[in-house]
C-alpha atoms as a PDB file:
ATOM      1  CA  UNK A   1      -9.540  -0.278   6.898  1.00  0.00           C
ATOM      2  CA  UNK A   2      -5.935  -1.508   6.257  1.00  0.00           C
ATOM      3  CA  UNK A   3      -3.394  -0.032   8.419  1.00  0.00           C
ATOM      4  CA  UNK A   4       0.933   0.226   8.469  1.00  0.00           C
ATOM      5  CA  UNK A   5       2.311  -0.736  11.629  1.00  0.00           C
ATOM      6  CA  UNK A   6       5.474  -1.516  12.751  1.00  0.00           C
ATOM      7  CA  UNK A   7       5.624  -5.284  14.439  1.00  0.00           C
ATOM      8  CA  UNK A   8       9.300  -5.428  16.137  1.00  0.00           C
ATOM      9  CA  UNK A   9      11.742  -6.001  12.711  1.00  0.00           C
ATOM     10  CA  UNK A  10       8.725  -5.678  10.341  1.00  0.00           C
ATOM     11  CA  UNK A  11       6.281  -3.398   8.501  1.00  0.00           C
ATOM     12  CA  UNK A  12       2.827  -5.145   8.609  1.00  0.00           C
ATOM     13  CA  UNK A  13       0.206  -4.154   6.420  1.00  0.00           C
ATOM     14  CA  UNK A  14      -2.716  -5.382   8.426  1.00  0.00           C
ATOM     15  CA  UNK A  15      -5.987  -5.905   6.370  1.00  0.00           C
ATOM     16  CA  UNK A  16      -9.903  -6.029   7.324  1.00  0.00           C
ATOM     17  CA  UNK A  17     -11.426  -8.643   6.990  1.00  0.00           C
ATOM     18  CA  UNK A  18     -13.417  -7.360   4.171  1.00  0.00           C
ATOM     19  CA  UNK A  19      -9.865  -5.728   2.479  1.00  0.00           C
ATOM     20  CA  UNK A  20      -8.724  -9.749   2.309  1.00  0.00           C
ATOM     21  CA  UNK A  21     -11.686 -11.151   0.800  1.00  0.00           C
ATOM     22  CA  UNK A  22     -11.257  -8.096  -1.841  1.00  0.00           C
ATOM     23  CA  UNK A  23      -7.812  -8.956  -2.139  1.00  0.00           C
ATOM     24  CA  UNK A  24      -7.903 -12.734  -2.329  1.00  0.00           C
ATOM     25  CA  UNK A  25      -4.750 -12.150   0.275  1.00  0.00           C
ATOM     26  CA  UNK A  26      -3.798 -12.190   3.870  1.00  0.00           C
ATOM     27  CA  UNK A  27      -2.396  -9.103   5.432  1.00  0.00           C
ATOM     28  CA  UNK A  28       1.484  -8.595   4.602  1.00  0.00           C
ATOM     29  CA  UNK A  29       4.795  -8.093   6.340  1.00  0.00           C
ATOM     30  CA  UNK A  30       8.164  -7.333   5.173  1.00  0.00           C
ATOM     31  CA  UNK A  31      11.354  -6.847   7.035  1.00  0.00           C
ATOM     32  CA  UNK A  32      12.125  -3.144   7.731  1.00  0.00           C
ATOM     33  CA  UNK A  33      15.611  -3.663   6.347  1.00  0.00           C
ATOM     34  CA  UNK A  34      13.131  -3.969   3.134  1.00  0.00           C
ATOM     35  CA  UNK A  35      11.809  -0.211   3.114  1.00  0.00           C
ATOM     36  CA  UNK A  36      13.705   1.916   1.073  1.00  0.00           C
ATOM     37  CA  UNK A  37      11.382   4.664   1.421  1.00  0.00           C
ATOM     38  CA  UNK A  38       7.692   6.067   2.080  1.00  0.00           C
ATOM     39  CA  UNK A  39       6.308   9.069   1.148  1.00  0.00           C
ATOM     40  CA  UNK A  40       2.831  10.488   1.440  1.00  0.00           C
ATOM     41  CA  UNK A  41       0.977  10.525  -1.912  1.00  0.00           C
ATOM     42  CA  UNK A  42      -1.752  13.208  -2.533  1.00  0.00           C
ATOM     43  CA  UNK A  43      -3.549  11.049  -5.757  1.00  0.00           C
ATOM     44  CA  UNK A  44      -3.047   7.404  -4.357  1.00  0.00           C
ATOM     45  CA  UNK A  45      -5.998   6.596  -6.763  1.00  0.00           C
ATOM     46  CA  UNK A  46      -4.145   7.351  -9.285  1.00  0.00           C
ATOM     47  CA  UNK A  47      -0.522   6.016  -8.221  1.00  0.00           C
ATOM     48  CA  UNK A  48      -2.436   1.965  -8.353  1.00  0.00           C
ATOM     49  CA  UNK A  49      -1.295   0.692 -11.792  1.00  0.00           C
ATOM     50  CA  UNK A  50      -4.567  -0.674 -12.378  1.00  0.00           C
ATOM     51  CA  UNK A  51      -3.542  -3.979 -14.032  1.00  0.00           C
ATOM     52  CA  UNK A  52      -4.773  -6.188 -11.689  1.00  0.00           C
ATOM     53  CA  UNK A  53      -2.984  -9.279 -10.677  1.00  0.00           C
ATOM     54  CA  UNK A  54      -5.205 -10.299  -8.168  1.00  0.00           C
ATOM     55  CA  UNK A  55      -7.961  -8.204  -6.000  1.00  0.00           C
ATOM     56  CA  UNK A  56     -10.655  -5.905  -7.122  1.00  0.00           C
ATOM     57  CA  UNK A  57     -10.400  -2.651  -8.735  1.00  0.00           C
ATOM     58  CA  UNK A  58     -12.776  -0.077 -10.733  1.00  0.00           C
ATOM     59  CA  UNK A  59      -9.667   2.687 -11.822  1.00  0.00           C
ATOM     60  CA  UNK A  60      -9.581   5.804 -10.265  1.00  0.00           C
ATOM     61  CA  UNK A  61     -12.339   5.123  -7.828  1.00  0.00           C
ATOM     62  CA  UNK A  62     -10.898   2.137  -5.856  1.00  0.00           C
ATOM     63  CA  UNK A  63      -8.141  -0.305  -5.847  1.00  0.00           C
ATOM     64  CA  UNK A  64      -7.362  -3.552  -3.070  1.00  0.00           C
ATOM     65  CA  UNK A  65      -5.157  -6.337  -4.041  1.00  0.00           C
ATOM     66  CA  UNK A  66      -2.185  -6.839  -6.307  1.00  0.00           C
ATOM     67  CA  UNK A  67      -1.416  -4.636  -9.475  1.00  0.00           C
ATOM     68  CA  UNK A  68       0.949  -4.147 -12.137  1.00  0.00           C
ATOM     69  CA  UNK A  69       2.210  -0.533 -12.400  1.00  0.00           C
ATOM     70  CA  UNK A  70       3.592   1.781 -15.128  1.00  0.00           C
ATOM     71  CA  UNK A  71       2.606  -0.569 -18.078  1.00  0.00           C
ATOM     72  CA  UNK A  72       5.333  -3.194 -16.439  1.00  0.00           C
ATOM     73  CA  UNK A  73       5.850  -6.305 -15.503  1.00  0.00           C
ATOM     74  CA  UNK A  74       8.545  -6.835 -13.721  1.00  0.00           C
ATOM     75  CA  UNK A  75       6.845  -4.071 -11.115  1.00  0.00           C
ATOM     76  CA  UNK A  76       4.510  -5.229  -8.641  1.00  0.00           C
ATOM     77  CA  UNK A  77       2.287  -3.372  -5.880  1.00  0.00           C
ATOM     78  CA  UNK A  78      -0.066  -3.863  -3.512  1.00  0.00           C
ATOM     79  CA  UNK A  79      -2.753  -1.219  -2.912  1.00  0.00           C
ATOM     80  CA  UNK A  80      -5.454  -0.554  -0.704  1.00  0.00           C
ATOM     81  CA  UNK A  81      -6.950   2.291  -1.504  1.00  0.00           C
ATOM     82  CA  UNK A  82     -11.248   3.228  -1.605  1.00  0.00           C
ATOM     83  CA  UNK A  83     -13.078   5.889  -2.985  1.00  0.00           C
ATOM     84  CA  UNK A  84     -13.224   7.850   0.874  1.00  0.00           C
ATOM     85  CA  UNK A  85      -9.225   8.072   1.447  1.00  0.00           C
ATOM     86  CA  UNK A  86      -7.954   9.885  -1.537  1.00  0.00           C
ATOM     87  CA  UNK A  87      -4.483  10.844   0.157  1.00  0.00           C
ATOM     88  CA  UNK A  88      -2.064   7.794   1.092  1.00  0.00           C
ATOM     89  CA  UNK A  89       1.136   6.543   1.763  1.00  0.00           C
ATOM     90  CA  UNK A  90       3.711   5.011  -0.458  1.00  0.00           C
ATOM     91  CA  UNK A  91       6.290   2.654   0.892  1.00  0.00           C
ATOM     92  CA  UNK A  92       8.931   1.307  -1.449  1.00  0.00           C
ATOM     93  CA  UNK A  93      10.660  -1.928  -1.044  1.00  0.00           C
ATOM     94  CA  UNK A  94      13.620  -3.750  -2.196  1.00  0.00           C
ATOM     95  CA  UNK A  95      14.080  -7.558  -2.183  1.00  0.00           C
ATOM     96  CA  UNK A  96      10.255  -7.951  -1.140  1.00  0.00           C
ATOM     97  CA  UNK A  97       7.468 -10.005  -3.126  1.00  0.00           C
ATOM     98  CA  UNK A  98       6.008  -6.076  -3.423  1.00  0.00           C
ATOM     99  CA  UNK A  99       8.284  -3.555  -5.071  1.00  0.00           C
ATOM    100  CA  UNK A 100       5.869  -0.809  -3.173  1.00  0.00           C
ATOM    101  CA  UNK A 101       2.612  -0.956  -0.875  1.00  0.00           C
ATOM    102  CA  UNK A 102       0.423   2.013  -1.681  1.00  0.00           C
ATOM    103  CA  UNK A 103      -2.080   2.967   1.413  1.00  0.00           C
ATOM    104  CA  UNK A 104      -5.240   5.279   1.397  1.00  0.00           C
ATOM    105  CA  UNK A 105      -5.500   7.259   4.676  1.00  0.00           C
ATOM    106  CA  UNK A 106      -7.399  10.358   5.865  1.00  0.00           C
ATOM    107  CA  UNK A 107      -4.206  11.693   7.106  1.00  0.00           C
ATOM    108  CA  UNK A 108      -1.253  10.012   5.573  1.00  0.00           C
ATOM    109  CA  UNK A 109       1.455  12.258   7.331  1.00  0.00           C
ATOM    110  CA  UNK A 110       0.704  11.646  10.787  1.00  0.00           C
ATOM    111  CA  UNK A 111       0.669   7.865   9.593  1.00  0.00           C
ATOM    112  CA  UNK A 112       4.229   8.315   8.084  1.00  0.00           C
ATOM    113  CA  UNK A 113       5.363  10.345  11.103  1.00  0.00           C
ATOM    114  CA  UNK A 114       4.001   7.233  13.486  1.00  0.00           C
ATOM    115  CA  UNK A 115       5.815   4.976  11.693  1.00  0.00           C
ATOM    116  CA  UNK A 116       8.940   6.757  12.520  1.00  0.00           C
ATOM    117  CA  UNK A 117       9.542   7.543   8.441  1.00  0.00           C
ATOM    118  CA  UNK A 118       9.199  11.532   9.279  1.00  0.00           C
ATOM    119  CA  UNK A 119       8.196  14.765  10.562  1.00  0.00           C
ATOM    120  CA  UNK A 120      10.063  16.644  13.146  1.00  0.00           C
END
């Protein structure tokens, strides 16, 4: 299962093995500088664009790789999200290869609140 960690002046997105074969990509990092913001997302499912750039995807069920989002372009995500982890966390970039990562968990706050991004 992927998981958001931060890695000194990064955020790596660490992928399974399995997750990078899905994804025909490695696991990702971006400066922190980068995150503009991250919020926990109660439909990730349904926040994957679902035009696939690269990965695998059946829509609303599961999602790993790179995607198109909102009909455009010009905005690019990476997802991993499967059918068991309906809840995740968005992180938004600026001046990254990704525009956002979108990341199924079982308990996205407590990931968010690890990573320093919230809670109390």
């Amino acid at each position: 299962m992927a998981d958001l960690r931060k890695e000194g002046t990064d955020l790596v997105l660490d992928l399974s093995l399995i997750e990078k074969v899905l994804a025909k990509h490695g696991s990702l990092r971006v400066a922190l500088s980068s995150v503009v913001g991250v919020e926990v997302v109660n439909d990730a499912k349904h926040a994957v664009g679902w035009v696939t750039l690269m990965g695998a995807a059946f829509p609303g069920s599961f999602g790993i790789g790179a995607f198109h989002s909102h009909g455009s372009r010009g905005f690019r995500q990476f997802a991993v999200v499967h059918r068991n982890t309906p809840r995740g966390v968005r992180v938004r970039l600026q001046g990254a290869t990704f525009d956002e990562f979108i990341v199924g968990y079982d308990n996205p706050e407590a990931v968010v609140t690890s990573l320093g991004f919230g809670g109390p």
